[in-house]
Protein backbone atom coordinates (compact mmCIF):
# COMPACT_ATOMS: atom_id res chain seq x y z
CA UNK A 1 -29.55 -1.06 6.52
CA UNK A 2 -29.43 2.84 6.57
CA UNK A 3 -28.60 4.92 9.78
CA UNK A 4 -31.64 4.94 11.92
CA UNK A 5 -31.89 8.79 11.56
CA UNK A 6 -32.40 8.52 8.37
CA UNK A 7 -34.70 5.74 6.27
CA UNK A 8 -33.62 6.98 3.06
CA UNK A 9 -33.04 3.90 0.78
CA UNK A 10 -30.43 6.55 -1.17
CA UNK A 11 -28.78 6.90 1.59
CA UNK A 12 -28.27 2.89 2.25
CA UNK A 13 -27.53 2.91 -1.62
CA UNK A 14 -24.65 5.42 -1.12
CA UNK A 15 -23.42 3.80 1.65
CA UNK A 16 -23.61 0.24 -0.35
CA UNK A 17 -21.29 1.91 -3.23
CA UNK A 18 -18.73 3.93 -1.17
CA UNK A 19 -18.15 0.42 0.93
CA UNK A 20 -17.95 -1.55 -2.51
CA UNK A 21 -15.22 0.97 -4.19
CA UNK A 22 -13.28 1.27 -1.01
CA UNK A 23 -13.21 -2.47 -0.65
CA UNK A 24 -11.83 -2.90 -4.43
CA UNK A 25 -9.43 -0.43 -3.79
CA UNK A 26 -8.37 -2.58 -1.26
CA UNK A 27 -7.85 -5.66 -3.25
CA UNK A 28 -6.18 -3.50 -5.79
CA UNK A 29 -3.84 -2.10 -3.63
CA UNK A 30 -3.15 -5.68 -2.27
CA UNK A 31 -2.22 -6.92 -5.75
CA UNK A 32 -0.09 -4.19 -6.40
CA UNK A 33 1.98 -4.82 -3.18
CA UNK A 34 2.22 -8.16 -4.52
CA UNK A 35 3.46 -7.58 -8.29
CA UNK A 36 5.69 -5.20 -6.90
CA UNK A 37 7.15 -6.63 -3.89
CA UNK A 38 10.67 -6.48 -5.07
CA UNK A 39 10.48 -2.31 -4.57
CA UNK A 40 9.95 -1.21 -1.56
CA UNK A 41 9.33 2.66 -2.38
CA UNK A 42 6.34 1.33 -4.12
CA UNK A 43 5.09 -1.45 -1.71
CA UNK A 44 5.18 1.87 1.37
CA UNK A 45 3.06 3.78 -1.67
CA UNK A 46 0.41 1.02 -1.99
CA UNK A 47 0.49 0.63 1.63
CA UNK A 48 0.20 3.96 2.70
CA UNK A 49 -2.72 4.12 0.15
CA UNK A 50 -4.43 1.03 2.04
CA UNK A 51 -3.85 2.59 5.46
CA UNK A 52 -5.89 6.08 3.67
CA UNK A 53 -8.51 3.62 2.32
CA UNK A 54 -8.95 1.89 5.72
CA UNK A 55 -9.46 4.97 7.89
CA UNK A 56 -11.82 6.27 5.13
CA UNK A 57 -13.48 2.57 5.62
CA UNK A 58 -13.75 3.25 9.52
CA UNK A 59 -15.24 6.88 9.09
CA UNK A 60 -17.84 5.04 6.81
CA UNK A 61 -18.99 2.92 9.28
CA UNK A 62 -18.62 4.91 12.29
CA UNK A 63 -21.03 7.07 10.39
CA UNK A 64 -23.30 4.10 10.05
CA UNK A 65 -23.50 3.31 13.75
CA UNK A 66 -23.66 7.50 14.69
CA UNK A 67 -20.11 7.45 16.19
């Protein structure tokens, strides 16, 4: 459903995509950690990156709900 503010179906479309590529970050960033468990430098990289991809995931919805 789009914000309230604004009944654009782009809008709902935009927010439908950003979600899906944040979420598949996600996942890729999850089997990274895993294939690469034995290094940590690189397991704090991919997690790091997760954290980023999380908070952007928050902003996105905060957005949605005008917080």
């Amino acid at each position: 459903m789009a914000h309230q503010s604004d009944p654009n179906p782009w809008v709902e479309a935009e927010f439908i995509l950003h979600s899906r590529d944040i979420s598949q970050a996600l996942l890729n960033l999850n089997h990274l950690i895993g294939v690469h468990a034995e290094s940590p430098a690189l397991v704090r990289s991919y997690a790091d990156q997760a954290e980023q991809r999380l908070r952007a995931l928050g902003e996105l919805l905060g957005s949605l709900s005008g917080q």
